[in-house]
Protein backbone atom coordinates (compact mmCIF):
# COMPACT_ATOMS: atom_id res chain seq x y z
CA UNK A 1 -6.24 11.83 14.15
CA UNK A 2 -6.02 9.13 11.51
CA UNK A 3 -6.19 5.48 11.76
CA UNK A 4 -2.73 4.88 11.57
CA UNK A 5 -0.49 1.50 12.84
CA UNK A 6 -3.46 0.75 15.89
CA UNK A 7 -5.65 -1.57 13.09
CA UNK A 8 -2.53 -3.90 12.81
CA UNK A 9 -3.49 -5.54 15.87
CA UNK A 10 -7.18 -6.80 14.38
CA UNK A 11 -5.51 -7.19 10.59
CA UNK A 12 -3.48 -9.88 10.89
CA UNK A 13 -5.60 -12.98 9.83
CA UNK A 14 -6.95 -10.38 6.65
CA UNK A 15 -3.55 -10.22 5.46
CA UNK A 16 -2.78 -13.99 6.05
CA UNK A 17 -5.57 -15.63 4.55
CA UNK A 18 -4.54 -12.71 1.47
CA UNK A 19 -1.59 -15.28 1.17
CA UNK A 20 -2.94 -18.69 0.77
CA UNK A 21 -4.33 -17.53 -2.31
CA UNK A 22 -1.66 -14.83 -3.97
CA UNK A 23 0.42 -17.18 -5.60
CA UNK A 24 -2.29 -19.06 -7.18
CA UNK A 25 -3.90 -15.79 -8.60
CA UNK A 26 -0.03 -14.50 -10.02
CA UNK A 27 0.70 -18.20 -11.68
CA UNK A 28 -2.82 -18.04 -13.19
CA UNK A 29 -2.19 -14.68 -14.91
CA UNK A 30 1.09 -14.63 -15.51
CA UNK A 31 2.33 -18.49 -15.24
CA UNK A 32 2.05 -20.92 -18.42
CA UNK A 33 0.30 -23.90 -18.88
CA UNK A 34 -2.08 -24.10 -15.52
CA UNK A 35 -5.69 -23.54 -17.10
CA UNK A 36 -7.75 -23.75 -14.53
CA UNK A 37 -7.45 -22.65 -10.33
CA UNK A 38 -7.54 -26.83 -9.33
CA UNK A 39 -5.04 -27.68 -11.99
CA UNK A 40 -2.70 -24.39 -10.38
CA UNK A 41 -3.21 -25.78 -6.96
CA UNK A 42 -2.76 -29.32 -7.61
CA UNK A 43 0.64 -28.21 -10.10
CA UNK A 44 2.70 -26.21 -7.50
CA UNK A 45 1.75 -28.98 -4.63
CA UNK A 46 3.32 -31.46 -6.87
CA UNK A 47 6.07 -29.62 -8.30
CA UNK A 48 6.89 -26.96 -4.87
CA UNK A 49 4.61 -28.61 -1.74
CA UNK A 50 2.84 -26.67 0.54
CA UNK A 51 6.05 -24.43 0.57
CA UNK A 52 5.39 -23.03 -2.87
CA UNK A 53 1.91 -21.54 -1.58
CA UNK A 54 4.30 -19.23 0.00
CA UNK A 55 6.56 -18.09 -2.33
CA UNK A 56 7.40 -14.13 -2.27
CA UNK A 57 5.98 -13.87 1.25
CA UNK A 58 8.21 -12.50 3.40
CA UNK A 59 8.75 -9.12 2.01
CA UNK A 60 4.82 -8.33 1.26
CA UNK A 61 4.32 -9.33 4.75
CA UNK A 62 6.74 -7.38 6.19
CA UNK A 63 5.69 -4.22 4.52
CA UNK A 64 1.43 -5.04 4.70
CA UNK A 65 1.37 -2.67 7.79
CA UNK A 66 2.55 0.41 6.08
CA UNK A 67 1.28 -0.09 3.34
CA UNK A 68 -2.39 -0.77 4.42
CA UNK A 69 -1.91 2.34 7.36
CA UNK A 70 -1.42 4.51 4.59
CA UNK A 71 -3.54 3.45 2.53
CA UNK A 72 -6.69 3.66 5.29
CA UNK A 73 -4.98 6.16 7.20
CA UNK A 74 -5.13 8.93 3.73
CA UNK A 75 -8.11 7.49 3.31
CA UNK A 76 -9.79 8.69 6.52
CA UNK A 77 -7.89 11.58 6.99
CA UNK A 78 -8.98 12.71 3.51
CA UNK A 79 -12.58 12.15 4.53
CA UNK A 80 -12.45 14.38 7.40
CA UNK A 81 -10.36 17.23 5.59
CA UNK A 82 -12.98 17.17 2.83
CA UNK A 83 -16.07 17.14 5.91
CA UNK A 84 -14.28 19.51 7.36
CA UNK A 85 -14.44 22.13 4.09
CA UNK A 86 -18.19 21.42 3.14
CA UNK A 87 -19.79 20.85 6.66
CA UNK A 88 -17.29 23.22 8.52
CA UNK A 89 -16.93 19.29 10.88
CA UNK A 90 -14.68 16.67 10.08
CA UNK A 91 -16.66 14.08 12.37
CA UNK A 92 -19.92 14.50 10.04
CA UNK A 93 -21.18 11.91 7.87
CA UNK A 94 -19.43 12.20 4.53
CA UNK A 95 -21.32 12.52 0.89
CA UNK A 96 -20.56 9.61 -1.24
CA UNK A 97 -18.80 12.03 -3.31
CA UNK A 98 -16.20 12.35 -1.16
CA UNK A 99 -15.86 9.07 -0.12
CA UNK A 100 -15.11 8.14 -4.00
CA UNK A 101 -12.77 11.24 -3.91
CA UNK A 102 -11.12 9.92 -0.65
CA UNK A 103 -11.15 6.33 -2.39
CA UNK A 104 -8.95 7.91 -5.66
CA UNK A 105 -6.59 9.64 -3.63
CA UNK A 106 -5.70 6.36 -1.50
CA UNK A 107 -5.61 4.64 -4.22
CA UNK A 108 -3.05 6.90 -5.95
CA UNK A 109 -0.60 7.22 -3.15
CA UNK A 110 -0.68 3.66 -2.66
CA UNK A 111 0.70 2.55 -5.95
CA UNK A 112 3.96 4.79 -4.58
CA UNK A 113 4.49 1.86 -1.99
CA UNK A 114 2.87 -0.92 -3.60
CA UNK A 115 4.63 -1.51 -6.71
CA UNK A 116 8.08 -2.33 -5.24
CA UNK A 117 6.27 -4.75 -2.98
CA UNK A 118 4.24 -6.05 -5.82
CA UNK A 119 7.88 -6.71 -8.13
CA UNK A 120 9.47 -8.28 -5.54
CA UNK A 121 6.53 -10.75 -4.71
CA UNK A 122 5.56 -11.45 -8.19
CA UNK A 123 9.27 -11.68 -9.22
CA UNK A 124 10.11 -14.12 -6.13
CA UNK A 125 6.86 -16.23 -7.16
CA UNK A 126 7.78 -16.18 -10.79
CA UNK A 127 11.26 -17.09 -10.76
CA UNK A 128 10.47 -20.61 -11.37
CA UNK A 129 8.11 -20.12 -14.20
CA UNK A 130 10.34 -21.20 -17.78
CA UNK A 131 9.63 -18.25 -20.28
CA UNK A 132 7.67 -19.64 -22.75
CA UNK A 133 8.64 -17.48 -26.60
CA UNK A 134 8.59 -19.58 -29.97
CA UNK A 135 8.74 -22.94 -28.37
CA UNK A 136 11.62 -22.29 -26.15
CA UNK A 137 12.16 -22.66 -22.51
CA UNK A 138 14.98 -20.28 -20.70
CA UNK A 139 15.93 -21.69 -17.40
CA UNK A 140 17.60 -19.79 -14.92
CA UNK A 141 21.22 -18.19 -15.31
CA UNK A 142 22.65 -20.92 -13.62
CA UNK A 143 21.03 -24.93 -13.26
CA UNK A 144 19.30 -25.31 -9.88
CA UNK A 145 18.94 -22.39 -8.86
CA UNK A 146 16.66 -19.49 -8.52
CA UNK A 147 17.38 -15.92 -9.96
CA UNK A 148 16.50 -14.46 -6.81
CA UNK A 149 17.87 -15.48 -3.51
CA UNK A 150 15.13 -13.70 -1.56
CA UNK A 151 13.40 -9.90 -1.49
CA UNK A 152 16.67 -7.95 -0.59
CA UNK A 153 18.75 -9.81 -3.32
CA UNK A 154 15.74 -9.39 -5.90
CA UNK A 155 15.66 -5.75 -4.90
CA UNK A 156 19.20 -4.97 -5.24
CA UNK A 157 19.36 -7.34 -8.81
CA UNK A 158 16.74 -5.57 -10.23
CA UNK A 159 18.05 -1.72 -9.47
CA UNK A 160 21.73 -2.99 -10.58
CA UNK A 161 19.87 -3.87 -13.85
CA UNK A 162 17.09 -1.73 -14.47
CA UNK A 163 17.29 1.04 -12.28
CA UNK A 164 14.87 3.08 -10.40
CA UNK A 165 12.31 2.50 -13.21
CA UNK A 166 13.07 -1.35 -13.19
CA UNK A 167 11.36 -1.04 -9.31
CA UNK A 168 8.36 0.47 -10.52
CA UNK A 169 7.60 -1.49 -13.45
CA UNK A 170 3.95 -1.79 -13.72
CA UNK A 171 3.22 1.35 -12.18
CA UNK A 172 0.84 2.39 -14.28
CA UNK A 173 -1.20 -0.58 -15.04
CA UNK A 174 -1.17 -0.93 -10.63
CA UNK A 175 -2.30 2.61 -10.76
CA UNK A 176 -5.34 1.96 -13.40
CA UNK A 177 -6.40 -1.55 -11.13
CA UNK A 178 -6.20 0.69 -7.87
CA UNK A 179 -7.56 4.14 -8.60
CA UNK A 180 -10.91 2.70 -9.62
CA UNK A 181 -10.13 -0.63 -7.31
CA UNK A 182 -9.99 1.84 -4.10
CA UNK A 183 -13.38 3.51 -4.99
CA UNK A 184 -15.17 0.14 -6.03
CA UNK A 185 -13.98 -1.06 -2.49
CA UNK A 186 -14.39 1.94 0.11
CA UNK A 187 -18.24 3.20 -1.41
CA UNK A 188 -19.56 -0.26 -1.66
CA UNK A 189 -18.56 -0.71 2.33
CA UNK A 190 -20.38 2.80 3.15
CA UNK A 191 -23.36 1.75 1.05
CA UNK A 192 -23.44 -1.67 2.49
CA UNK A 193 -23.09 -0.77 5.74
CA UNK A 194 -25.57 1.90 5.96
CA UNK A 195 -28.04 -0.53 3.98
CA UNK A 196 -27.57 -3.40 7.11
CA UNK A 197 -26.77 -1.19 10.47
CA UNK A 198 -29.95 -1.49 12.71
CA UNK A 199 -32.25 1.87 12.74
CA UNK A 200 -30.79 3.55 15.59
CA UNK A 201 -27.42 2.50 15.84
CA UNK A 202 -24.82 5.46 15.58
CA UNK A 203 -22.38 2.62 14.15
CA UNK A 204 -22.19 -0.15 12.89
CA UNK A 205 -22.34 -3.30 14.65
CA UNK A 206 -19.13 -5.70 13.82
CA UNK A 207 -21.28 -8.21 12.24
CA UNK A 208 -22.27 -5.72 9.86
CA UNK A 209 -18.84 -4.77 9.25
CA UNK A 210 -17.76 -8.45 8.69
CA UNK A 211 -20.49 -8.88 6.00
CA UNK A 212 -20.25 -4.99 3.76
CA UNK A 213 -16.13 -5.23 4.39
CA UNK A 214 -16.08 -8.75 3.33
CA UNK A 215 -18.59 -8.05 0.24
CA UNK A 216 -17.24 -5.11 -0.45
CA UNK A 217 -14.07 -6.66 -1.48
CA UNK A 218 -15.23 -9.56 -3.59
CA UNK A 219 -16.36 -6.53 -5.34
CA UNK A 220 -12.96 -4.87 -5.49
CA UNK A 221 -11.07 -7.58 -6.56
CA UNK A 222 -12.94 -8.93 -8.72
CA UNK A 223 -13.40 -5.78 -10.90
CA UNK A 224 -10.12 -5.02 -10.43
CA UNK A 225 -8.66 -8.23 -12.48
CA UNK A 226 -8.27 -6.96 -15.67
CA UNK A 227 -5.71 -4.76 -14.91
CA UNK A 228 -4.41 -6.91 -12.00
CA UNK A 229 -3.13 -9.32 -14.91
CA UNK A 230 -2.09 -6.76 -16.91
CA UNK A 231 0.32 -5.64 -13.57
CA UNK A 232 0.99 -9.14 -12.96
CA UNK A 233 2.28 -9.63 -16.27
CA UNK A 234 4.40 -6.64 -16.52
CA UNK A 235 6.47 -7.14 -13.30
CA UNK A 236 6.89 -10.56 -13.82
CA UNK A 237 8.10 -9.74 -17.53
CA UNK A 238 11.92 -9.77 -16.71
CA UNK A 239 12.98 -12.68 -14.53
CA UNK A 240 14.20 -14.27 -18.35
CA UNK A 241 13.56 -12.07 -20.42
CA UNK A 242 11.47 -8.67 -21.41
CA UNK A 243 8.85 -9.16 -23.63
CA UNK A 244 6.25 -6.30 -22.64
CA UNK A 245 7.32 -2.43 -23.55
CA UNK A 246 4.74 -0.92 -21.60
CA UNK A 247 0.77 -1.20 -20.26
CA UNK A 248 -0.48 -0.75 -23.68
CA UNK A 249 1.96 -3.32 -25.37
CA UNK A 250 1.05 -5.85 -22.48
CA UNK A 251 -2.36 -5.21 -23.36
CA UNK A 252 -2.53 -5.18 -26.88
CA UNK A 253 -0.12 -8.47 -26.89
CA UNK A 254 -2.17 -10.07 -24.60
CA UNK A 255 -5.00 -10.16 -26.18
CA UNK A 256 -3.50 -10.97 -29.60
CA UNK A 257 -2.50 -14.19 -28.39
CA UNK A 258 -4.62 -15.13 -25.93
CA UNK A 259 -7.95 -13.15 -26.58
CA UNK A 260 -10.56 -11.44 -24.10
CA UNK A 261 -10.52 -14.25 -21.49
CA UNK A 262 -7.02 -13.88 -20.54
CA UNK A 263 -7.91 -10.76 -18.35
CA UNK A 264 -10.04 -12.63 -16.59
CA UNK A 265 -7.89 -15.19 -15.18
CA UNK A 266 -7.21 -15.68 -11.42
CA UNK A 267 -11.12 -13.79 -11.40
CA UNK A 268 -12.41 -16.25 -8.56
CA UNK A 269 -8.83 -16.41 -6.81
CA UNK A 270 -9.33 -12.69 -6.47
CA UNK A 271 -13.08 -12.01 -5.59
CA UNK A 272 -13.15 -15.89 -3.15
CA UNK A 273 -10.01 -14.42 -1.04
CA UNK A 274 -11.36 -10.90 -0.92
CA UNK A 275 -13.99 -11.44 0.85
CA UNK A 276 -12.66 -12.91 4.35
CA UNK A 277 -9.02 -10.43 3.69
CA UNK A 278 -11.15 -7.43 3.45
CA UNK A 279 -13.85 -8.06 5.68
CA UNK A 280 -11.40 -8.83 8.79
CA UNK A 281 -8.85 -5.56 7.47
CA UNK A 282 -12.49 -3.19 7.66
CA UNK A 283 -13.58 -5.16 11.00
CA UNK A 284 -9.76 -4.33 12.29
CA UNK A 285 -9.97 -0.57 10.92
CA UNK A 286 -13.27 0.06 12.30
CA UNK A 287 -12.52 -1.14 16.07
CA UNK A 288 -9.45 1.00 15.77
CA UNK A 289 -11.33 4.00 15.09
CA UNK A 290 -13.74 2.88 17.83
CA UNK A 291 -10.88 2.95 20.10
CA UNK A 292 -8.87 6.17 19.79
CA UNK A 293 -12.33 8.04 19.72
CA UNK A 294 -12.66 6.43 23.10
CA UNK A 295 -9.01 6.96 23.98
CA UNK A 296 -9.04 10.71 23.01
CA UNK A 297 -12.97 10.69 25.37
CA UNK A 298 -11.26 9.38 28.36
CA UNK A 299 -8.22 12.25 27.75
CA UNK A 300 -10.61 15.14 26.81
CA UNK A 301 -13.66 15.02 28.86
């Protein structure tokens, strides 16, 4: 019924082009001393290579599928239960009311999956970073090498230490970025795409997916930074030391020291790789749903 693991197969270039510009966007919020997106590229070539772009990878790509078939998957399955109560048809066109209530519930149940795979990312991409407190620089626990040997040694380091509630740090500051982030990113599509599909067309052309998707999520991400570097900054918070006690602690010391602009960094990291990541995961998601409609033709005549 709902577009679960079938998109995968037209998703895969969204969620790798995603990675060519995640590190640059968690340095920038939560590194030290980059100031600017050229000087953060040019820094971790110098100091990492081109290996460094691809720090924290593994894990976030080995969990992308679930976590993006659940979050489209509730998504459209939400749609159709809510068409379903106020047209009595759960094919019908939804309102844009419940789109945006569709949006907030995928964007709630994805922060239950997202978060772990968030930590372990940002605390993989981190782990390099010297805390930066009073003038002093803390190096890892032991000269030359890393904190974390990879995602299942990160995982099992920080539940040894912190617990349950270590895994989730920044839960609330992911739910805040994605509750809102979800709606600013699923109505804009709808809107966009009924704005550019040819009078006529029952559905949209792919072009016209491309373009709203890809749109769509320049818009999403890019609204979505303030709290992204509030997140950022909590889950990193913790590879040396803790500093943060919470989402309104990171925010209010955050903009003690650093003032308004801080939650504005990594801002063109996020809205430059949104648009080709989102506009190939909506081209993939579409064509799915294309497909099993056909599928489900060919079985029930």
């Amino acid at each position: 019924e709902g577009p679960f693991p079938l998109e995968y197969l037209y998703m895969d270039h969204g969620i790798l082009i995603a990675f060519y510009g995640c590190l640059l966007q968690t340095r920038l919020q939560a590194g030290q001393g980059y100031g600017n997106t050229l000087n953060c590229v040019l820094t971790v070539y110098r100091n990492e290579s081109v290996v460094g772009f691809f720090k924290g990878m593994s894990f976030p790509l080995a969990s992308m599928a679930v976590y993006s078939s659940v979050v489209f998957g509730v998504f459209s399955n939400t749609q159709r239960l809510l068409s379903q109560l106020r047209h009595g048809d759960p094919d019908s066109t939804p309102v844009l009311a419940d789109v945006a209530l569709a949006s907030m519930v995928a964007g709630f149940i994805s922060v239950g999956i997202g978060t772990p795979v968030d930590l372990v990312k940002i605390r993989l991409q981190m782990q390099t970073q010297p805390y930066i407190q009073a003038n002093i620089k803390l190096k890892s626990t032991v000269p030359g090498f890393p904190v974390y040997r990879g995602p299942i040694h990160c995982i099992r380091t920080v539940l040894q230490k912190e617990g349950i509630a270590g895994i989730y740090r920044g839960a609330g500051a992911m739910l805040l970025r994605d509750v809102p982030g979800y709606c600013l990113y699923f109505i804009p599509y709808t809107i966009f795409c009924g704005w550019i599909t040819p009078d006529g067309c029952i559905s949209p052309n792919p072009s016209s997916i491309w373009l709203a998707g890809g749109v769509a999520g320049a818009i999403s991400w890019g609204t979505a930074t303030p709290m992204d570097v509030v997140k950022s900054r909590l889950q990193a918070d913790g590879v040396y030391l803790s500093k943060y006690k919470g989402t309104l602690d990171c925010i209010l010391q955050s903009y003690q020291n650093e003032g308004l602009k801080v939650f504005f960094r990594g801002i063109t990291v996020n809205a430059v790789r949104g648009f080709p990541m989102c506009s190939a995961m909506f081209l993939g998601y579409e064509l799915s749903l294309k497909a099993m409609k056909r599928d489900q033709t060919e079985t029930n005549p």
